[in-house]
C-alpha atoms as a PDB file:
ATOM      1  CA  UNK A   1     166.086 241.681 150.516  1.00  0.00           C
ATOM      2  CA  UNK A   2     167.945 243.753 153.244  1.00  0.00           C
ATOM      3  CA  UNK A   3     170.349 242.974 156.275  1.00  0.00           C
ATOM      4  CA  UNK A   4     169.610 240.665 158.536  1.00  0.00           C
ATOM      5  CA  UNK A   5     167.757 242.541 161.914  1.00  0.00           C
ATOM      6  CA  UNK A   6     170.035 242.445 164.794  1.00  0.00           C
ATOM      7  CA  UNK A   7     167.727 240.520 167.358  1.00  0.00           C
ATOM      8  CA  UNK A   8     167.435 237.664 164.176  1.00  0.00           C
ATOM      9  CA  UNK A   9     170.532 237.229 162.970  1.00  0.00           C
ATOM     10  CA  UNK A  10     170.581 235.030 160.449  1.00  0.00           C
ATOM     11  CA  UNK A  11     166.739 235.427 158.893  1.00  0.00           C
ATOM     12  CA  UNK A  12     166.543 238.682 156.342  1.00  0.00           C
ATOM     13  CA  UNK A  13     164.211 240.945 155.689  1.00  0.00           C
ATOM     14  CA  UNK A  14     162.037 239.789 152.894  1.00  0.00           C
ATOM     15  CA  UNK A  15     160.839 242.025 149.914  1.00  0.00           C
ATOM     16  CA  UNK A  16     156.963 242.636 150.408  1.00  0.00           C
ATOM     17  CA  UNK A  17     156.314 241.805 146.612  1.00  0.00           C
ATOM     18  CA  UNK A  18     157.975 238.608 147.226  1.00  0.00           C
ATOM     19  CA  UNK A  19     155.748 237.755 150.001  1.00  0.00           C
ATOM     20  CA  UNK A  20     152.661 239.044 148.330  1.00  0.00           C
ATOM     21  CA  UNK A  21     153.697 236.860 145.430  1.00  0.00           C
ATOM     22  CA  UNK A  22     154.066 234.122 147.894  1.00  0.00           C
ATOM     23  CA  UNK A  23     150.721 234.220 149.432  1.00  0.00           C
ATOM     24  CA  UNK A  24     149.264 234.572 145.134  1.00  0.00           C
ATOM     25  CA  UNK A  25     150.772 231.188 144.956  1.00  0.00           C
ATOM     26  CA  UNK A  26     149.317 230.101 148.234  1.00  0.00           C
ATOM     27  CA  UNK A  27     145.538 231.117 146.919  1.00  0.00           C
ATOM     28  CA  UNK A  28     146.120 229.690 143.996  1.00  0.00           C
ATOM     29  CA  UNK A  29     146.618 226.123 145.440  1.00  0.00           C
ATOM     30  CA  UNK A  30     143.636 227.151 147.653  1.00  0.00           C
ATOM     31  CA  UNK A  31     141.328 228.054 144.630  1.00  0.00           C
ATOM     32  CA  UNK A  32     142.469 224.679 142.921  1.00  0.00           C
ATOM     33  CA  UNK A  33     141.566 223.095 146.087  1.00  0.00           C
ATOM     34  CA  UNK A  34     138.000 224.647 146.271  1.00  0.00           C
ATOM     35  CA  UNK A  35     137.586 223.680 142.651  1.00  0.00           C
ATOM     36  CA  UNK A  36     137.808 219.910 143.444  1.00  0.00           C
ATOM     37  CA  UNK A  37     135.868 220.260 146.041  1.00  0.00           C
ATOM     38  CA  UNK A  38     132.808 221.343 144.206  1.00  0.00           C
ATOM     39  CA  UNK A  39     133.968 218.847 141.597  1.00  0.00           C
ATOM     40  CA  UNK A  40     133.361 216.514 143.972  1.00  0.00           C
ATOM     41  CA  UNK A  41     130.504 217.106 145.319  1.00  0.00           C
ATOM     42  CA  UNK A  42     128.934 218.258 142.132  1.00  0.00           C
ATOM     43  CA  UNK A  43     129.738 214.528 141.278  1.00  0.00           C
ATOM     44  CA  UNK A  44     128.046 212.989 144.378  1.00  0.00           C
ATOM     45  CA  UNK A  45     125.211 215.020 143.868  1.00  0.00           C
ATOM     46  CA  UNK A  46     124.123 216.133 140.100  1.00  0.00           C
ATOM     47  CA  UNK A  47     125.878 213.297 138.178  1.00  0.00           C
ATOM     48  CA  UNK A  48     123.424 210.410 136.813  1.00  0.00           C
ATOM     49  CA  UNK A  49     124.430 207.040 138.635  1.00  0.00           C
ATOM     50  CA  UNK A  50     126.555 204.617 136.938  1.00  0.00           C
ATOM     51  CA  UNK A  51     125.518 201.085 136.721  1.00  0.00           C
ATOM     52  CA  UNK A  52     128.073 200.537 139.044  1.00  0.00           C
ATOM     53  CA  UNK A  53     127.037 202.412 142.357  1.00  0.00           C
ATOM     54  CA  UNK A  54     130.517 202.864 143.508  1.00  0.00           C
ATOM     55  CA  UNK A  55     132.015 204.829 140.460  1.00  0.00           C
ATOM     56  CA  UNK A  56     130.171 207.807 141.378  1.00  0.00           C
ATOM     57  CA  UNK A  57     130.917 207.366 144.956  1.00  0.00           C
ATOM     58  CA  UNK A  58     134.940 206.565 143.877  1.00  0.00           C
ATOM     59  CA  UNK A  59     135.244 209.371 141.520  1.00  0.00           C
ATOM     60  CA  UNK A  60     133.164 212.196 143.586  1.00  0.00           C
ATOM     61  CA  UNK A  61     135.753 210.839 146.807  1.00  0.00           C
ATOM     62  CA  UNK A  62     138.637 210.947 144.793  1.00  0.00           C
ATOM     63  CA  UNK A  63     138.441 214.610 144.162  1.00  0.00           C
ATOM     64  CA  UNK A  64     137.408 215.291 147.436  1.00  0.00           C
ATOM     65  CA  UNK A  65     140.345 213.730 149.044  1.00  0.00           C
ATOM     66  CA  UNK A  66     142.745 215.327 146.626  1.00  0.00           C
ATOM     67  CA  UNK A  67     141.309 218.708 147.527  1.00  0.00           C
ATOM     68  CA  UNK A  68     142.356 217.721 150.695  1.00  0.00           C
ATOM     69  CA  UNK A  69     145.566 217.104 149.697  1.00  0.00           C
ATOM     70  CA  UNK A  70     146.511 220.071 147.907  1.00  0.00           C
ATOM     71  CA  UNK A  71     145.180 222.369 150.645  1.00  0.00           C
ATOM     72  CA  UNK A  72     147.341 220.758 153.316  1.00  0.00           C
ATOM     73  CA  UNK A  73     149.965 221.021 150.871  1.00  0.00           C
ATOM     74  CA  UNK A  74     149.635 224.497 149.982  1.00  0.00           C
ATOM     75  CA  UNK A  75     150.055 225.535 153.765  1.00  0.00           C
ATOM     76  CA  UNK A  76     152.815 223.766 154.089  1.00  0.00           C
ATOM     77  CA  UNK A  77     154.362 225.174 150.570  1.00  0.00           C
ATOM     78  CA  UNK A  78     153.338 228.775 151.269  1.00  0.00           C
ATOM     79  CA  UNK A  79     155.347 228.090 155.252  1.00  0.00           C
ATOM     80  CA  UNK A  80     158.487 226.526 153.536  1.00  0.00           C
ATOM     81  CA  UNK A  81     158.825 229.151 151.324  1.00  0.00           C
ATOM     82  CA  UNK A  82     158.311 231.797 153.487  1.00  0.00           C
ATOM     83  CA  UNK A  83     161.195 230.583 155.742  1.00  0.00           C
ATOM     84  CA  UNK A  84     163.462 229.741 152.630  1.00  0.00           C
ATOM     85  CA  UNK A  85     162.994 233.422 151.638  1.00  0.00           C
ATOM     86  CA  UNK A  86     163.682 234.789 155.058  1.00  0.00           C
ATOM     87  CA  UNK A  87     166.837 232.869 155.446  1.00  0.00           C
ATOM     88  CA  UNK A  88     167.944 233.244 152.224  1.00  0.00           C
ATOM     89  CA  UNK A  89     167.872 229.889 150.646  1.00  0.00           C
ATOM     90  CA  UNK A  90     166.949 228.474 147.367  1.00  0.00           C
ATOM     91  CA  UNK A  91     163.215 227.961 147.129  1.00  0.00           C
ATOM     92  CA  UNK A  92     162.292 224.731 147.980  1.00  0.00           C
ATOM     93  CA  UNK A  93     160.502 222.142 144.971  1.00  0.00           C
ATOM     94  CA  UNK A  94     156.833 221.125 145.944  1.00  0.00           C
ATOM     95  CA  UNK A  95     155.927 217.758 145.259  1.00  0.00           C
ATOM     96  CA  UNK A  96     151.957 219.517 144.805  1.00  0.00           C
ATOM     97  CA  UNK A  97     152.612 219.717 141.282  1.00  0.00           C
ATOM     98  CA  UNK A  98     153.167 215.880 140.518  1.00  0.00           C
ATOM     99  CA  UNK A  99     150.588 214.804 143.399  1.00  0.00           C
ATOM    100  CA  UNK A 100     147.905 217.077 141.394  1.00  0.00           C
ATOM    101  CA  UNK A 101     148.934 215.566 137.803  1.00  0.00           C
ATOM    102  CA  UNK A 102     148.632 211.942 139.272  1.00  0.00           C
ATOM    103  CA  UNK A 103     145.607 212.576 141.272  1.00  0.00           C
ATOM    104  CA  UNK A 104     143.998 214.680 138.289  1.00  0.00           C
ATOM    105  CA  UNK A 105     144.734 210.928 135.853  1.00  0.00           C
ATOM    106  CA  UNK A 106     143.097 208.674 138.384  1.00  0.00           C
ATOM    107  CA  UNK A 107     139.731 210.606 138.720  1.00  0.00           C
ATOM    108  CA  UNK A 108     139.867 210.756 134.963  1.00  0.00           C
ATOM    109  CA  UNK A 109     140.791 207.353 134.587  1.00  0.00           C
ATOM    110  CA  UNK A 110     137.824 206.459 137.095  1.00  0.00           C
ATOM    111  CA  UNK A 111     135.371 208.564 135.422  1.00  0.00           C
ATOM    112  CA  UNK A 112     135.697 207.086 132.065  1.00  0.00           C
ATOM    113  CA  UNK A 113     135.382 203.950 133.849  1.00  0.00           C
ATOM    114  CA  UNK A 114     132.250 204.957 135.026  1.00  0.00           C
ATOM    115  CA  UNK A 115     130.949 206.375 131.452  1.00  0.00           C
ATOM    116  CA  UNK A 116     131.886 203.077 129.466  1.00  0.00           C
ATOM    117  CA  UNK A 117     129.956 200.893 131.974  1.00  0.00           C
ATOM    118  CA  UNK A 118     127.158 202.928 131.856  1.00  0.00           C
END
């Protein structure tokens, strides 16, 4: 990082690989995102119906709206770290990682629902 520019005076100068590593991370979250949304609507669409009609409908909507999630997420991870870096400050935790883990349980907790009543 360098001195701080003299019109901003207390943001710095960030390192290009560190912003570049930044926005990796960023389209990462995005790719994970894009992943569960296919899952999703794979799900809807090319998954044999359950017995139950809503299984397919709660498991294809569960990964649709944590796609949503993360995405939202990301921007705001990829912004808060951005400023953090440009100010100097620890990097912020991201509650993404724990949202993910929890949302990725449910939908597999609702899908082997849906297999065992099947």
């Amino acid at each position: 990082m360098t001195r701080p520019t003299p019109a901003e005076p207390d943001e710095m100068e960030v390192d290009y690989r560190f912003t570049l590593a930044n926005e990796r991370t960023f389209l990462a979250w995005t790719r994970t995102a894009l992943g569960l949304l296919a899952a999703g609507v794979a799900v809807h669409e090319l998954v044999r119906p359950f017995r139950h009609h809503g299984v397919r409908t709660a498991v294809g909507m569960s990964c649709i709206v944590l796609a949503t999630i993360v995405a939202v997420g990301a921007y705001g991870r990829w912004r808060h770290v951005a400023a953090a870096m440009r100010r100097g400050d620890p990097l912020p935790d991201t509650v993404l990682v724990p949202i993910l883990a929890a949302g990725i349980a449910l939908i597999s907790v609702l899908a082997g629902i849906g297999v065992l009543l099947s």
